[in-house]
C-alpha atoms as a PDB file:
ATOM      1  CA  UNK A   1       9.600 -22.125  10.583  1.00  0.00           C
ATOM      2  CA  UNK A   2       6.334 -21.684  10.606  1.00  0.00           C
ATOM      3  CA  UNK A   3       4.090 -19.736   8.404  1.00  0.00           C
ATOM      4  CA  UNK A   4       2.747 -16.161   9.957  1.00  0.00           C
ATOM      5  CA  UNK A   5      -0.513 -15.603   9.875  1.00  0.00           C
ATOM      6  CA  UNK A   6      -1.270 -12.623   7.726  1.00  0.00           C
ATOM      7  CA  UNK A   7      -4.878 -11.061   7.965  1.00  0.00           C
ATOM      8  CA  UNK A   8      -6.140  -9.816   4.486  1.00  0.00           C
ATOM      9  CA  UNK A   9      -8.959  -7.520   5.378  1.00  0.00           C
ATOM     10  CA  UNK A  10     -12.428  -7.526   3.357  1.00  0.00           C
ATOM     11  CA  UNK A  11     -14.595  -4.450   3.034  1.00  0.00           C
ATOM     12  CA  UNK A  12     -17.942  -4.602   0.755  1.00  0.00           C
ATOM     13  CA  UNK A  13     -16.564  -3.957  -2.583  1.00  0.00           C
ATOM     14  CA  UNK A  14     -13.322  -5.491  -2.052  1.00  0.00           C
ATOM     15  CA  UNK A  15     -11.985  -7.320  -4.848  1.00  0.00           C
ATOM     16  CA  UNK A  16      -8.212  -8.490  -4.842  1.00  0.00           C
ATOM     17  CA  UNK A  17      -8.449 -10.111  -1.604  1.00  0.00           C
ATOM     18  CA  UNK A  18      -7.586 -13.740  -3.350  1.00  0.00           C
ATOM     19  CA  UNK A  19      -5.273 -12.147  -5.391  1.00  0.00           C
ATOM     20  CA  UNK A  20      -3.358 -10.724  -2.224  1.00  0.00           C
ATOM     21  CA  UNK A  21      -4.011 -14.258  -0.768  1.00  0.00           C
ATOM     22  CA  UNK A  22      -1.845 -15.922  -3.439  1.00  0.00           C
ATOM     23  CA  UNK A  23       0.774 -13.428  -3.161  1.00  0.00           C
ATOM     24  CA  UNK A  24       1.221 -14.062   0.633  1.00  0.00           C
ATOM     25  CA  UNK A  25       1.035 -17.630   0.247  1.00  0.00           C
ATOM     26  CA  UNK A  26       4.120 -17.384  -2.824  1.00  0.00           C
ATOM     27  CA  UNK A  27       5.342 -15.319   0.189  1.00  0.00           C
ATOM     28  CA  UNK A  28       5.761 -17.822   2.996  1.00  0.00           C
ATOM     29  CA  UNK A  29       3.191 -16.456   4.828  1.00  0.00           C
ATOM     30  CA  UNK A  30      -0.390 -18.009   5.852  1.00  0.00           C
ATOM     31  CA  UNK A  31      -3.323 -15.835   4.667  1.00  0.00           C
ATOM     32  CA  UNK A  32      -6.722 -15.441   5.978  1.00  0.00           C
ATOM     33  CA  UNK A  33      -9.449 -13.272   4.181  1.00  0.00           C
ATOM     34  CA  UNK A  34     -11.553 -11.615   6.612  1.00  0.00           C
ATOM     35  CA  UNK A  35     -14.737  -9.671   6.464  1.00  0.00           C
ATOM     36  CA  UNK A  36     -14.051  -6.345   7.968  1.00  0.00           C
ATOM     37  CA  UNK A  37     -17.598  -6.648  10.038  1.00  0.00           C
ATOM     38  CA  UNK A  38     -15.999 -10.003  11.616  1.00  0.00           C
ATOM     39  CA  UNK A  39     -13.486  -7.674  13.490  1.00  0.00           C
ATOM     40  CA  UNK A  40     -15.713  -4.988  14.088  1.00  0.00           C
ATOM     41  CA  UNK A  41     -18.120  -8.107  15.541  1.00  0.00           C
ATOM     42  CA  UNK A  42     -14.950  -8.942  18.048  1.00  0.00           C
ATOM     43  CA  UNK A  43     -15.520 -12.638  15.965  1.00  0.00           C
ATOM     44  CA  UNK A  44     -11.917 -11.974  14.732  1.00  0.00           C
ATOM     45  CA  UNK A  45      -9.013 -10.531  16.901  1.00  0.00           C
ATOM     46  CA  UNK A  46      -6.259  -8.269  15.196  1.00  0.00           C
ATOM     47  CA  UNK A  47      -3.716  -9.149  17.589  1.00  0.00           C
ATOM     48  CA  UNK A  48      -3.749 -12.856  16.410  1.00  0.00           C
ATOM     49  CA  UNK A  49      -2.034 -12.020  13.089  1.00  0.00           C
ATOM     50  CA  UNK A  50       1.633 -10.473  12.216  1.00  0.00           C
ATOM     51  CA  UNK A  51       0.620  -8.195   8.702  1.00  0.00           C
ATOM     52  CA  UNK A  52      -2.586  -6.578   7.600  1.00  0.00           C
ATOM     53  CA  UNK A  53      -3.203  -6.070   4.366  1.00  0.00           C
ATOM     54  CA  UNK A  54      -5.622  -3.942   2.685  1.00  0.00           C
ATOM     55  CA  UNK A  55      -6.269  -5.236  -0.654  1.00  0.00           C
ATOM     56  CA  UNK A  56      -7.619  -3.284  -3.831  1.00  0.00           C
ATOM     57  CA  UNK A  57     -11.294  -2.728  -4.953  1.00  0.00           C
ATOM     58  CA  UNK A  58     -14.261  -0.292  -4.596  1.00  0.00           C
ATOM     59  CA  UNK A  59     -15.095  -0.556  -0.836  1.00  0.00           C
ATOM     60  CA  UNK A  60     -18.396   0.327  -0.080  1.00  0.00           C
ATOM     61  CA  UNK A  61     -19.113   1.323  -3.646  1.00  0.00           C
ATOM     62  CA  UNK A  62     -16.771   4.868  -3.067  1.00  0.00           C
ATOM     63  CA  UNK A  63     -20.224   6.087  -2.768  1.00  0.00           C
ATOM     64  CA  UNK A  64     -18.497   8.130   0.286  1.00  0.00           C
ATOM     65  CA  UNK A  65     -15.220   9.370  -1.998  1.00  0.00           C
ATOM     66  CA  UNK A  66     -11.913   6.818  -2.448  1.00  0.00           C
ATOM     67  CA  UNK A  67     -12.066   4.902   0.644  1.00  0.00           C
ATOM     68  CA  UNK A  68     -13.260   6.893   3.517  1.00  0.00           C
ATOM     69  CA  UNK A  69     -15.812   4.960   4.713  1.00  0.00           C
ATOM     70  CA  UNK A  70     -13.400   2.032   5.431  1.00  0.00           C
ATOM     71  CA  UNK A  71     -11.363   4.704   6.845  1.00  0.00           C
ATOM     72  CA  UNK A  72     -13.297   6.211   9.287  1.00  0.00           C
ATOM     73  CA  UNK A  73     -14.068   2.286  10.571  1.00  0.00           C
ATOM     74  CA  UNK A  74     -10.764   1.652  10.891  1.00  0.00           C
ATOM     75  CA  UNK A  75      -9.722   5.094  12.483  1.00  0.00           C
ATOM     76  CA  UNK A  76     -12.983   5.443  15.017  1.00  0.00           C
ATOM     77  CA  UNK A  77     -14.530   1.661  15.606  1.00  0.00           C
ATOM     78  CA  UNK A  78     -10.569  -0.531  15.582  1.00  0.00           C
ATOM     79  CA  UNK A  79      -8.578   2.398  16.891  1.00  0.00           C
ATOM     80  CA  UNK A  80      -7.212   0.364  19.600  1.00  0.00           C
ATOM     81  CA  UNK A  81      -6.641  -2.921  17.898  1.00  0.00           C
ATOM     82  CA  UNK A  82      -4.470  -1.002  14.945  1.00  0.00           C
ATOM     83  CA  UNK A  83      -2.495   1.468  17.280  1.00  0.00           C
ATOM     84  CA  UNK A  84      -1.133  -1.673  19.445  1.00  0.00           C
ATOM     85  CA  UNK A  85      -0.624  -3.434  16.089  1.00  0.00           C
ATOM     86  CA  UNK A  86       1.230  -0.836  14.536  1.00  0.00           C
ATOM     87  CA  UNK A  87       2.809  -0.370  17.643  1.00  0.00           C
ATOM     88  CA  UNK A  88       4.303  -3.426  17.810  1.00  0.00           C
ATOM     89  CA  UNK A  89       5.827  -2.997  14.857  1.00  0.00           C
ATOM     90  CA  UNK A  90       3.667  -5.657  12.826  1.00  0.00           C
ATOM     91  CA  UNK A  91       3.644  -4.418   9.126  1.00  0.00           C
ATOM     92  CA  UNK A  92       0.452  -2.814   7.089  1.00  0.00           C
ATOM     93  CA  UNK A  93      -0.111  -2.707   3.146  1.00  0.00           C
ATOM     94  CA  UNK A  94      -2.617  -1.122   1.564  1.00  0.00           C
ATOM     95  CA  UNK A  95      -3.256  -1.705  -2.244  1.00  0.00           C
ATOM     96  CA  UNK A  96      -4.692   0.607  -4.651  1.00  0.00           C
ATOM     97  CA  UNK A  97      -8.521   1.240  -2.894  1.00  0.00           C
ATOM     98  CA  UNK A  98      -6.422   0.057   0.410  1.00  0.00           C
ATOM     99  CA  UNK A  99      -4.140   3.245  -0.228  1.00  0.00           C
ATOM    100  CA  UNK A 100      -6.648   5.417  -0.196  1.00  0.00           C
ATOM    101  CA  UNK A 101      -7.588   3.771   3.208  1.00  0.00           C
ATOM    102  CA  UNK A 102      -4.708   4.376   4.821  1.00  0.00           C
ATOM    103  CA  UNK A 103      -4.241   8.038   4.156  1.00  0.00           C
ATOM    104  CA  UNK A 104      -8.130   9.341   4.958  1.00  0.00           C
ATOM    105  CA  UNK A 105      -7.510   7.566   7.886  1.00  0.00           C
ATOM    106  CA  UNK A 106      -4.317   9.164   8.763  1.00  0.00           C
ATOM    107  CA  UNK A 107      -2.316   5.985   9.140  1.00  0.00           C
ATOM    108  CA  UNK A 108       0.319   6.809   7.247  1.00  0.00           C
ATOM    109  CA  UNK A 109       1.739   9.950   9.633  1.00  0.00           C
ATOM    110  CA  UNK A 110       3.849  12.474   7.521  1.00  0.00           C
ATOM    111  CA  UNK A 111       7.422  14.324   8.422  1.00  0.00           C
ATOM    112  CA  UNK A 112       5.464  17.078  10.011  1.00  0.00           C
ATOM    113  CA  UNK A 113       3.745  14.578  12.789  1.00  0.00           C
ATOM    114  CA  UNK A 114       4.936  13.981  16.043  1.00  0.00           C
ATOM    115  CA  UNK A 115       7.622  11.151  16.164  1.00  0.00           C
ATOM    116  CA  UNK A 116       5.961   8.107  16.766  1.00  0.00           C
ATOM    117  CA  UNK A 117       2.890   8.956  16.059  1.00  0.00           C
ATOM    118  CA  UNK A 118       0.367   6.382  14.716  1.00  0.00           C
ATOM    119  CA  UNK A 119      -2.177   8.806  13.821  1.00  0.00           C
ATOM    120  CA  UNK A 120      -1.859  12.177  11.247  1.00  0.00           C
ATOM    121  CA  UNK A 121      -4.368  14.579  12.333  1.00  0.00           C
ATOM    122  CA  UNK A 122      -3.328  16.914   9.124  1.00  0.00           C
ATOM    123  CA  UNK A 123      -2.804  14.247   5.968  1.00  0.00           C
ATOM    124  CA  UNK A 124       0.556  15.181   4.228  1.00  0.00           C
ATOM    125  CA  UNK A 125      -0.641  13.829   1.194  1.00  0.00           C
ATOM    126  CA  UNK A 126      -4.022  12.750  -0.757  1.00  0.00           C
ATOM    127  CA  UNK A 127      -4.964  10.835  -3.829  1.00  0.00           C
ATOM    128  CA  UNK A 128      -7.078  12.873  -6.256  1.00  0.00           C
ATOM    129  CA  UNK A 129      -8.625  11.679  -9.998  1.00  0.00           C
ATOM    130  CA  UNK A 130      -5.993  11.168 -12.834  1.00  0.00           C
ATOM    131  CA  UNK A 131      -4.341  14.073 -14.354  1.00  0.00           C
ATOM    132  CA  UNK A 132      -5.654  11.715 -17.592  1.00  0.00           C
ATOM    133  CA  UNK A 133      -9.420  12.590 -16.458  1.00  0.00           C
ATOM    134  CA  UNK A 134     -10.074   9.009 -16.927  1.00  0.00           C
ATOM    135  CA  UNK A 135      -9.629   5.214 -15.555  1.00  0.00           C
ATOM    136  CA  UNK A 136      -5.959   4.175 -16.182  1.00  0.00           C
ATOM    137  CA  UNK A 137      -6.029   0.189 -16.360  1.00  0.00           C
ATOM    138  CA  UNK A 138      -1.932  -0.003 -17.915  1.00  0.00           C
ATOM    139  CA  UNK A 139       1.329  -2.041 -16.785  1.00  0.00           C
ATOM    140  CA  UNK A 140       4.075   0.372 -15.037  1.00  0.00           C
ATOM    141  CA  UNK A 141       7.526  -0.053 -13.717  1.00  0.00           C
ATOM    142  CA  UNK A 142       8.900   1.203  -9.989  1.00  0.00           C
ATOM    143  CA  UNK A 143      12.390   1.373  -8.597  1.00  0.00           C
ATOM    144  CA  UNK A 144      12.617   1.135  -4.731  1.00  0.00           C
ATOM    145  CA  UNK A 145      14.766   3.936  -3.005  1.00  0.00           C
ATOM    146  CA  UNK A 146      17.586   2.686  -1.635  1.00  0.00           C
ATOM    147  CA  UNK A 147      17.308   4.752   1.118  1.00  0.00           C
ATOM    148  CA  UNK A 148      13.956   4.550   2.454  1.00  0.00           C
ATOM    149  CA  UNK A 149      13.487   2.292   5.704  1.00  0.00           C
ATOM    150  CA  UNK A 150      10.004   0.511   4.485  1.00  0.00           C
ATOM    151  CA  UNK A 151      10.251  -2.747   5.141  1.00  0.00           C
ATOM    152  CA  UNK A 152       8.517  -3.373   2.005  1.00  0.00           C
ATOM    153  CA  UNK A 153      10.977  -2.537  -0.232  1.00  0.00           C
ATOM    154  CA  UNK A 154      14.378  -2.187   1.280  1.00  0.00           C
ATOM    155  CA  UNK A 155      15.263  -5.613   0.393  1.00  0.00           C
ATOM    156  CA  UNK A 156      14.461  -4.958  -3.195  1.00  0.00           C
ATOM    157  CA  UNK A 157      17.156  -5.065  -5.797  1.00  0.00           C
ATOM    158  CA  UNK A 158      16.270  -3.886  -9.065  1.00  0.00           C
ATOM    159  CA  UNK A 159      12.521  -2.602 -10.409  1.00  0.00           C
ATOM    160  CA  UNK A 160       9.177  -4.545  -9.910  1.00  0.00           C
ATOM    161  CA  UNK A 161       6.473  -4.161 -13.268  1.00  0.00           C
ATOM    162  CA  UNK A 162       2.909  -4.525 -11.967  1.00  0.00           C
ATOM    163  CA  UNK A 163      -0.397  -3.245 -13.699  1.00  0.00           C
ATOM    164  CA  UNK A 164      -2.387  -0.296 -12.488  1.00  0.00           C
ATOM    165  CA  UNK A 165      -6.439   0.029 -12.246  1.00  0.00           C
ATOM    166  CA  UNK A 166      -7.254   2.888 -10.718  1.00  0.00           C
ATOM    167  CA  UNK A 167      -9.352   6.370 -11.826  1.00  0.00           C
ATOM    168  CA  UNK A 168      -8.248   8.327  -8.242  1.00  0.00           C
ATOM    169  CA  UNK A 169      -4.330   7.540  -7.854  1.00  0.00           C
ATOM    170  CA  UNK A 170      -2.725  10.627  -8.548  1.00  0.00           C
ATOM    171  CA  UNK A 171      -0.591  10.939  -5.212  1.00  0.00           C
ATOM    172  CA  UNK A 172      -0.431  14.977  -4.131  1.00  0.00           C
ATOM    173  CA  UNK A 173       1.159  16.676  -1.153  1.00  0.00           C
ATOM    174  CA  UNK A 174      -0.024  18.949   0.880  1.00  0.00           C
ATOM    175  CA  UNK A 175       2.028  21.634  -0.165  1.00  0.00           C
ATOM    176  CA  UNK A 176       5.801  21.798  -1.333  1.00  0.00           C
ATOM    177  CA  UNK A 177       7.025  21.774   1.479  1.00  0.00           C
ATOM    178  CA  UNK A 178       5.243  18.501   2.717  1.00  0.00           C
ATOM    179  CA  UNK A 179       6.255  16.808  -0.558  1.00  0.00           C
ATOM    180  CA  UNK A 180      10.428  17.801   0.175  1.00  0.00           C
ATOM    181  CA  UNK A 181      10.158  16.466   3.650  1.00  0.00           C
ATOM    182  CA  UNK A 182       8.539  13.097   2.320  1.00  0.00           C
ATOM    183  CA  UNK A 183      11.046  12.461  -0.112  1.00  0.00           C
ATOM    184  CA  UNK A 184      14.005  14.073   2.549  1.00  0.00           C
ATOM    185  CA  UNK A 185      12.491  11.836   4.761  1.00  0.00           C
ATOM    186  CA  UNK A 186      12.867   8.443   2.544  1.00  0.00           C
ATOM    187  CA  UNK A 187       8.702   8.014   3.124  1.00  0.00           C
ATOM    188  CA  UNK A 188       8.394   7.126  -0.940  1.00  0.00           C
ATOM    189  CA  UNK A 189       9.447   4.164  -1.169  1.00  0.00           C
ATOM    190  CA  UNK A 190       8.754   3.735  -4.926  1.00  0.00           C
ATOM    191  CA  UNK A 191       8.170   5.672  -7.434  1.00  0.00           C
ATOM    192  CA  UNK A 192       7.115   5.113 -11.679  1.00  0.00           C
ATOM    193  CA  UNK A 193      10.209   5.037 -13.838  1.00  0.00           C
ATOM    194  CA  UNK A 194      10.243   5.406 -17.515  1.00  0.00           C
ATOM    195  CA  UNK A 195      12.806   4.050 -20.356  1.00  0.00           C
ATOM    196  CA  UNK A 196      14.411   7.380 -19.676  1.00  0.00           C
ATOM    197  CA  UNK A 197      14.362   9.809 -17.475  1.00  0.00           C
ATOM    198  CA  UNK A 198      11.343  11.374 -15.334  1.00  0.00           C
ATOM    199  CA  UNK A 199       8.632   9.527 -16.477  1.00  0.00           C
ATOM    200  CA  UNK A 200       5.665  11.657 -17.966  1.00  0.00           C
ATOM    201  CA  UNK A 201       2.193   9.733 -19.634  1.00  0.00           C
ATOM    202  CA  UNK A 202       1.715   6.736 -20.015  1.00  0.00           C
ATOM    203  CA  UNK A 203       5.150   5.725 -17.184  1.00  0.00           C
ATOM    204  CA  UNK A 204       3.138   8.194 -14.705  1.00  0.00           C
ATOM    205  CA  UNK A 205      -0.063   7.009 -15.442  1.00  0.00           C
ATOM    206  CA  UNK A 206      -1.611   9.469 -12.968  1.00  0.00           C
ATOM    207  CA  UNK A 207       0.602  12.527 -12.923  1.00  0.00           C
ATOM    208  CA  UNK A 208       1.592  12.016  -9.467  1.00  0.00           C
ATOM    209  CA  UNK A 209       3.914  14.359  -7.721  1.00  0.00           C
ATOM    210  CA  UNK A 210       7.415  13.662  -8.560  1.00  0.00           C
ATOM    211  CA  UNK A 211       6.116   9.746  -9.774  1.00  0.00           C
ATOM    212  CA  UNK A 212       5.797   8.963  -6.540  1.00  0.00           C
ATOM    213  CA  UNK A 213       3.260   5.813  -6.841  1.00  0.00           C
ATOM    214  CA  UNK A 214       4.034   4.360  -2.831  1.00  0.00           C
ATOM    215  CA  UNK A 215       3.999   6.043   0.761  1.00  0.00           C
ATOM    216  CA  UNK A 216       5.268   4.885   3.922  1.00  0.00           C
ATOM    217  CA  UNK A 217       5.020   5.726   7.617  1.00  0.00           C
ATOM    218  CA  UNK A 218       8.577   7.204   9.247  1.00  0.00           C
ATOM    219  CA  UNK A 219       9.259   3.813  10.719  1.00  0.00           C
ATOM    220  CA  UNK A 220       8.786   1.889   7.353  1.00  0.00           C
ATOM    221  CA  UNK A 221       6.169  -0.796   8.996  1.00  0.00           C
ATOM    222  CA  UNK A 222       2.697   0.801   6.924  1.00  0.00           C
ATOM    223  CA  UNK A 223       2.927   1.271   3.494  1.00  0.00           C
ATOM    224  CA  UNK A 224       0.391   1.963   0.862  1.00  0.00           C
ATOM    225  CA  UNK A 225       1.000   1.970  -2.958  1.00  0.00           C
ATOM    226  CA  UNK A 226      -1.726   2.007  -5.838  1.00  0.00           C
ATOM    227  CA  UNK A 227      -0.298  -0.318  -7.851  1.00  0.00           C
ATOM    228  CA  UNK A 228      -1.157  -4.244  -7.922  1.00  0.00           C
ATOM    229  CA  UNK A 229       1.833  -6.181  -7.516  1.00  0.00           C
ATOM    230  CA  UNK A 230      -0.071  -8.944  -6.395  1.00  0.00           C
ATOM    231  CA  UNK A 231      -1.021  -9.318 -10.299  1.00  0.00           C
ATOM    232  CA  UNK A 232       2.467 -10.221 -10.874  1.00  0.00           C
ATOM    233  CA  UNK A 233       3.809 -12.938  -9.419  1.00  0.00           C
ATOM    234  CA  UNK A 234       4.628 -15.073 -12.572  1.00  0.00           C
ATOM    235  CA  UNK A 235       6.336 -14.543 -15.713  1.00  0.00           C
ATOM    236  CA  UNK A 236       3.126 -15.794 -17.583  1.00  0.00           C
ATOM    237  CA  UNK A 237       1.077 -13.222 -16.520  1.00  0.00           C
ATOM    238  CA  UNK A 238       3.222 -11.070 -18.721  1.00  0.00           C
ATOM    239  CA  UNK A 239       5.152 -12.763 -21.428  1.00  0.00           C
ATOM    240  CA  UNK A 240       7.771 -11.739 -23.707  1.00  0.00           C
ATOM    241  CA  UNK A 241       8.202  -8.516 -21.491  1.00  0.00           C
ATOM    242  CA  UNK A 242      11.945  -8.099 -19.283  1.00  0.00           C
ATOM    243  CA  UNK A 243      11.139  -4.569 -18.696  1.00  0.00           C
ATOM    244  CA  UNK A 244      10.638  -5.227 -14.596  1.00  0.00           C
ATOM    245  CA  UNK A 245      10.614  -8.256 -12.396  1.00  0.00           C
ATOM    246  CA  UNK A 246       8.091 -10.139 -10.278  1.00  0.00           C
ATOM    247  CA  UNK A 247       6.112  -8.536  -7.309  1.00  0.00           C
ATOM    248  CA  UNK A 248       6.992 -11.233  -4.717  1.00  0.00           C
ATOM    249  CA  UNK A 249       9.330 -10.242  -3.479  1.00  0.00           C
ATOM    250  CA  UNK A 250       7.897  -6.987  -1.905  1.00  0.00           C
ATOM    251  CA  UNK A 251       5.513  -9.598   0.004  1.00  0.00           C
ATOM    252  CA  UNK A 252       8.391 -12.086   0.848  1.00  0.00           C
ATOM    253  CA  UNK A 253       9.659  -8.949   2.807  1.00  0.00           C
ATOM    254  CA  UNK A 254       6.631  -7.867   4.405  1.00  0.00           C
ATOM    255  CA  UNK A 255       6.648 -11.589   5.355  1.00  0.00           C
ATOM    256  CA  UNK A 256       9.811 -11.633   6.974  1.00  0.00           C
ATOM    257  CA  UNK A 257       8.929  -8.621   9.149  1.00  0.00           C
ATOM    258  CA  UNK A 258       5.945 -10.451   9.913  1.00  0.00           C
ATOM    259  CA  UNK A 259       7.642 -13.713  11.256  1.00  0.00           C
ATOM    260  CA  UNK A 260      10.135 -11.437  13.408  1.00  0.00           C
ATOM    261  CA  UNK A 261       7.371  -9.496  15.630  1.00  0.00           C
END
């Protein structure tokens, strides 16, 4: 079979893009980085790939706030492109910076949105600074929910340890309400775990909202997570540690997914 082509998306300030790269590759897939201005150009087409990712980094400096100048490119200038690519069931990960991306541009729809919808016009959820008040650069463990449909995850077996970098990750829901109906509705896919039960500082090394350190869309195809488990795809890269296993395999399945649409 051959390998799908997976489009790794590159916004000034980007820098995990090769690190995503290798991870897709380990992956079975076949990775292309790609300045965002290429597709905005029409010198690269969206449709020609089967997974998007948006890797970590400081796009455009944050000099707008976490992300929302990527957003609003991806929401107002490749509106089309990304509703007939999400449409069509082709998966999207954002990483860390790429996170923030998806929520201020409302691709990651909450319970509350129409069903369907590829679009929220009312964010469920936002990332906000570190309950720490400072940049968290630390390695954490996450266990999947076995009952969330991301496509992601669901194929994942035990926990996954991967570092975080990150000074504006702590994930927090609209209201209480909004935060039941994502966890009701399976759309945290993984959450921080400590040695014992819920985690508090250092495991939650944001304070998110019940540990919650990944969001996906109702249909499981976009996800966004601020962790880097493209940092982990070896046991070198953290020796003499067992606590958590390689991040592969949360590509391998976004890979899969890929081939199939």
């Amino acid at each position: 079979m051959s390998r799908p082509p997976i489009l790794i998306l590159h916004a000034p300030g980007t820098n995990r893009d090769h690190e995503a790269a290798e991870a897709v590759t380990a992956a079975g897939g076949a990775p292309e980085i790609v300045p965002v201005a290429a597709l905005l150009a029409g010198e690269r087409d969206l449709a020609d790939y089967r997974m998007l990712i948006l890797p970590g980094g400081f796009s455009y400096g944050d000099d707008l706030g976490a992300g929302r100048a990527w957003a609003m490119a991806l929401r107002h200038r490749l509106r089309g492109p990304i509703e007939r690519f999400v449409e069509a069931g082709r998966p999207v990960l954002g990483i860390c910076n790429g996170f923030q991306v998806l929520l201020k541009a409302g691709l990651l729809p909450g319970p509350g949105d129409a069903p369907g919808a590829i679009w929220s016009e009312r964010p469920a959820a936002t990332l906000t600074h570190n309950a720490s008040g400072r940049f968290e650069c630390r390695w954490v463990t996450l266990a999947p929910d076995p009952k969330s449909r991301c496509v992601f995850t669901r194929e994942l077996t035990g926990p996954i340890a991967c570092p975080v970098a990150h000074g504006e990750g702590r994930f927090v829901a609209r209201d209480a309400g909004a935060l039941a109906a994502i966890e009701a509705a399976g759309q945290a896919p993984l959450r921080y775990v400590g040695r014992a039960g819920a985690p508090g500082y250092p495991d939650n090394p944001n304070g998110s909202q019940g540990a919650i350190a990944a969001m996906c869309s109702p249909s499981g195809t976009v996800m966004g997570l601020m962790p880097h488990p493209e940092d982990h795809l070896r046991p070198a890269q953290r020796p003499r540690v067992a606590r958590g296993g390689l991040g592969t395999p949360l590509f391998a399945a976004g890979v899969r997914h890929a081939a199939q649409t």
